[in-house]
C-alpha atoms as a PDB file:
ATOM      1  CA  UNK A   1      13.579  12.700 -24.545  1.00  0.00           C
ATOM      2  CA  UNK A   2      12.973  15.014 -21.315  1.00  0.00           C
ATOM      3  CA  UNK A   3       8.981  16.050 -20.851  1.00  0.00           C
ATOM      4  CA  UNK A   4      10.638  19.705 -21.268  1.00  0.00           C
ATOM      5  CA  UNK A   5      11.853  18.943 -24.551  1.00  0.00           C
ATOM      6  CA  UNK A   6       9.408  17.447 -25.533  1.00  0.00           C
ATOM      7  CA  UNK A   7       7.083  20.627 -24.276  1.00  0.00           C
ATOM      8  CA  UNK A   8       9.317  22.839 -26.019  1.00  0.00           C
ATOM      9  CA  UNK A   9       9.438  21.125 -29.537  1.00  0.00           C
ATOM     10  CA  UNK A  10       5.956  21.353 -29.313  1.00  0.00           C
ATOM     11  CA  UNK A  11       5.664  24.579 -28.333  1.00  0.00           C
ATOM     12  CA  UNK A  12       3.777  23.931 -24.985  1.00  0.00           C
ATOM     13  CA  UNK A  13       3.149  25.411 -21.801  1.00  0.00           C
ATOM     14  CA  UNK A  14       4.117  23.661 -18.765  1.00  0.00           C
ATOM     15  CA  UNK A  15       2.113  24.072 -15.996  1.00  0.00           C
ATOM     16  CA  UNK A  16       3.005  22.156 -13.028  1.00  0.00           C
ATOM     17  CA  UNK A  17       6.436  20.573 -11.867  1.00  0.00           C
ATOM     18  CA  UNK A  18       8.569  22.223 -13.985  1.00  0.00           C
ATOM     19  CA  UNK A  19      11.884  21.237 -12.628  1.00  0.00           C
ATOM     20  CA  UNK A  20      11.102  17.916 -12.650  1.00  0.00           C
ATOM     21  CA  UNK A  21       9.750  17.794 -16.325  1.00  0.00           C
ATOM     22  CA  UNK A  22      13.690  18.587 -17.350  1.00  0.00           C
ATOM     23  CA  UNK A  23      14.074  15.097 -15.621  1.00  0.00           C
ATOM     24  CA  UNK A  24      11.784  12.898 -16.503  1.00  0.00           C
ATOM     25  CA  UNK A  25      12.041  10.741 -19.761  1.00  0.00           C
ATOM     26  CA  UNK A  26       8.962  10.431 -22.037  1.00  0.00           C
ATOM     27  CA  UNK A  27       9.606   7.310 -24.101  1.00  0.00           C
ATOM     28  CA  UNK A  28       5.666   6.375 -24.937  1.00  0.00           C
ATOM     29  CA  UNK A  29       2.710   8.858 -25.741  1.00  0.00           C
ATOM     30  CA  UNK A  30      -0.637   7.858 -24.860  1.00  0.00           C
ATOM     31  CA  UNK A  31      -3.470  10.120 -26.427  1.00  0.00           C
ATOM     32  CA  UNK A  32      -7.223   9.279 -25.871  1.00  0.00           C
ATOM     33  CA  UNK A  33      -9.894  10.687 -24.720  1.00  0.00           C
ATOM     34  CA  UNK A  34     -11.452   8.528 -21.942  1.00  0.00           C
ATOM     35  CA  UNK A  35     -10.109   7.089 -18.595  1.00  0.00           C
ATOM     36  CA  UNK A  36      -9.764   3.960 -19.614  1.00  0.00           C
ATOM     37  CA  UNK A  37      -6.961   4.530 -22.566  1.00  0.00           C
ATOM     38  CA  UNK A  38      -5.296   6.306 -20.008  1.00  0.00           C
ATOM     39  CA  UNK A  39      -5.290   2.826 -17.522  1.00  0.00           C
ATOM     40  CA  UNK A  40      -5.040   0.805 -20.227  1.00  0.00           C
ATOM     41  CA  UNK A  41      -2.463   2.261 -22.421  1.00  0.00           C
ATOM     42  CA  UNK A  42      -0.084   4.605 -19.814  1.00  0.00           C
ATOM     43  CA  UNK A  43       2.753   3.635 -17.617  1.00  0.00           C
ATOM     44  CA  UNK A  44       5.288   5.663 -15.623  1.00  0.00           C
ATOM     45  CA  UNK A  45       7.381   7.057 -19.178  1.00  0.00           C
ATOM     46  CA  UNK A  46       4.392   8.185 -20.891  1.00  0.00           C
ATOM     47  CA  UNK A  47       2.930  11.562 -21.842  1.00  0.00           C
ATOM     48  CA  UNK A  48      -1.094  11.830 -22.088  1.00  0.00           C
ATOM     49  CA  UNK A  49      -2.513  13.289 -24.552  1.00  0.00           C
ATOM     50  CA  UNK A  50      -5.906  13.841 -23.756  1.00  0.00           C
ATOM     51  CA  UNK A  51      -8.847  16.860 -24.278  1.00  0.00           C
ATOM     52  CA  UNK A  52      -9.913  15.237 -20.599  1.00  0.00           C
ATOM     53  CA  UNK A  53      -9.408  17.808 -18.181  1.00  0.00           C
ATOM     54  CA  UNK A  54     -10.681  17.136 -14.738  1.00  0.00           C
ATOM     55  CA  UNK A  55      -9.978  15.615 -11.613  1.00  0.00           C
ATOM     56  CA  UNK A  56     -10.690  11.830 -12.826  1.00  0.00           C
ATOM     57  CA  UNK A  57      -7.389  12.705 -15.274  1.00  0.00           C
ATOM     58  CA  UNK A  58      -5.260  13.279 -12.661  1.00  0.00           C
ATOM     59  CA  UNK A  59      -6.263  10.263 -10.419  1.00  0.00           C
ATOM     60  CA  UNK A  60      -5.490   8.252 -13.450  1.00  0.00           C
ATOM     61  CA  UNK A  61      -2.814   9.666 -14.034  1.00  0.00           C
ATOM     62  CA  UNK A  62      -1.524   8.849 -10.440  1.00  0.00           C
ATOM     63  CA  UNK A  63      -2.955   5.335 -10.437  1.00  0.00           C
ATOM     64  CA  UNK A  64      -0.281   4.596 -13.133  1.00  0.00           C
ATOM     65  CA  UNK A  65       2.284   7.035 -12.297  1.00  0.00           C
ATOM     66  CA  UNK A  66       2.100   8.825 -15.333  1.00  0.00           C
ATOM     67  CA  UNK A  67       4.594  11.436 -15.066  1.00  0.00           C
ATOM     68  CA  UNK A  68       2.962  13.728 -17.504  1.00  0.00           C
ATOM     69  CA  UNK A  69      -0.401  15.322 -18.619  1.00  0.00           C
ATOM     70  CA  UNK A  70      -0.477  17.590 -22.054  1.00  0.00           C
ATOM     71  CA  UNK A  71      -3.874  18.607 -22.235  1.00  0.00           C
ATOM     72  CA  UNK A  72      -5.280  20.342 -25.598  1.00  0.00           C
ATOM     73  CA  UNK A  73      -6.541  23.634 -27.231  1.00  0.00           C
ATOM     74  CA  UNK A  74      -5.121  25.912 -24.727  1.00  0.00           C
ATOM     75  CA  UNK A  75      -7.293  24.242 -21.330  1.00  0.00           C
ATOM     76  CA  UNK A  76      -6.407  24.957 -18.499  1.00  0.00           C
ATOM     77  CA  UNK A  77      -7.864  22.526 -15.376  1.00  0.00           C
ATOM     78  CA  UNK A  78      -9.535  24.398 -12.439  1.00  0.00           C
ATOM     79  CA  UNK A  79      -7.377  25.131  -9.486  1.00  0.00           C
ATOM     80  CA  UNK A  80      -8.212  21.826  -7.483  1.00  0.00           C
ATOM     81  CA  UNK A  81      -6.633  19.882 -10.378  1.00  0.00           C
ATOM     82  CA  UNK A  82      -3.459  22.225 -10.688  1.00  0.00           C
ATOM     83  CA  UNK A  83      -3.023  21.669  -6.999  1.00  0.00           C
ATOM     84  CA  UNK A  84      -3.735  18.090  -7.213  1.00  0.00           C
ATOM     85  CA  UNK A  85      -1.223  17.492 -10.245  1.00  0.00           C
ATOM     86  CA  UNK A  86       1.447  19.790  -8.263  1.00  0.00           C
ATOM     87  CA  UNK A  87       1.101  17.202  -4.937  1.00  0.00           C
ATOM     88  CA  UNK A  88       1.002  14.628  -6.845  1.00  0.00           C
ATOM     89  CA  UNK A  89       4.440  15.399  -8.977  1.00  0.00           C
ATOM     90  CA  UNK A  90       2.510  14.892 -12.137  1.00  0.00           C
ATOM     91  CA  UNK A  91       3.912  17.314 -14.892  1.00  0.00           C
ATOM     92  CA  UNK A  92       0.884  19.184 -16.677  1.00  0.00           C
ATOM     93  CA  UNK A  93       1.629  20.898 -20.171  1.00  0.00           C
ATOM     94  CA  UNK A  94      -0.709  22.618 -22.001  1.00  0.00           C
ATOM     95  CA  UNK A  95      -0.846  22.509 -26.120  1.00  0.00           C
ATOM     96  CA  UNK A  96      -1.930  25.833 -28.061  1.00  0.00           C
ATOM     97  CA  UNK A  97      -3.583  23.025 -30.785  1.00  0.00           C
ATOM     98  CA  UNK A  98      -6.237  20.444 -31.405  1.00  0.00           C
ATOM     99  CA  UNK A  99      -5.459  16.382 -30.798  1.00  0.00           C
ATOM    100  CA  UNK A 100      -4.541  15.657 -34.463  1.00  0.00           C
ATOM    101  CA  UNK A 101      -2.159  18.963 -34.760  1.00  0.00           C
ATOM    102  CA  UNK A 102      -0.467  17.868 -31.283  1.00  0.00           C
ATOM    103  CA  UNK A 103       0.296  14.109 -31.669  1.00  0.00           C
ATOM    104  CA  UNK A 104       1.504  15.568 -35.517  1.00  0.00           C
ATOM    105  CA  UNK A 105       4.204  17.381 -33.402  1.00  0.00           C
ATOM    106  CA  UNK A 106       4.899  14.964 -30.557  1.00  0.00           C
ATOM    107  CA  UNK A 107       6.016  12.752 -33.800  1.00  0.00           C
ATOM    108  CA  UNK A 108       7.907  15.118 -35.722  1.00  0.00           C
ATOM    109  CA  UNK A 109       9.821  16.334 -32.620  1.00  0.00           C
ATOM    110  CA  UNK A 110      10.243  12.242 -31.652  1.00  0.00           C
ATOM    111  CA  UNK A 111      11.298  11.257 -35.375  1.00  0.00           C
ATOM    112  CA  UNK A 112      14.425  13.893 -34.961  1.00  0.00           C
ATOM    113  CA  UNK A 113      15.266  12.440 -31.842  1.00  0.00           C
ATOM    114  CA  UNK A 114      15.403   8.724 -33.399  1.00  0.00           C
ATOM    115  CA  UNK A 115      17.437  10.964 -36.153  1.00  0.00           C
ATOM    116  CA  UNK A 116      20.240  12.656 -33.905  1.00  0.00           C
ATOM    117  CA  UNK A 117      20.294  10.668 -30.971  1.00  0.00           C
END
């Protein structure tokens, strides 16, 4: 499924990279809260799921070419990490909702996929 499906079916803002998240398949999410999931449990078809949001996320994030960020509860990062996720090509949406209520939609909108497709 497309990051921008994905976003949508979630009902997410995108942030950064737009045309490119109607490109880019998501086949894995990855949510944690630390670095390390991130490094340990991403790769370059993942969304991250994550209530990180600083610079350190998006030099993960590039480290192991995550194409996508979905950061929680309505954050926004500061304008050095917006600009840093644009250069980069990393794809940052932005859920309205807590962890638990977001990875709750990531599967329902995943388990119709499986359904139709």
């Amino acid at each position: 499924m497309t990051l921008k499906n994905l976003a949508c079916g979630i009902e997410a803002a995108i942030l950064t990279n737009e045309a490119k998240a109607a490109s880019v398949e998501i086949d894995t999410v990855c949510a944690g809260d630390r670095v390390s999931d991130i490094l340990n449990g991403a790769s370059n078809a993942t969304l991250v799921v994550t209530n990180l949001n600083n610079m350190a996320l998006v030099r993960a994030a590039e480290l192991v070419e995550v194409p996508g960020i979905c950061l929680l509860n309505g954050g926004v990062p500061d304008p050095d990490g917006l600009k840093a996720a644009s250069e980069n090509g990393t794809v940052l949406i932005v859920s309205p909702v807590g962890m638990f209520e977001t990875c709750g939609r990531l599967y329902r909108v995943l388990a119709e996929q499986c359904k139709t497709g």
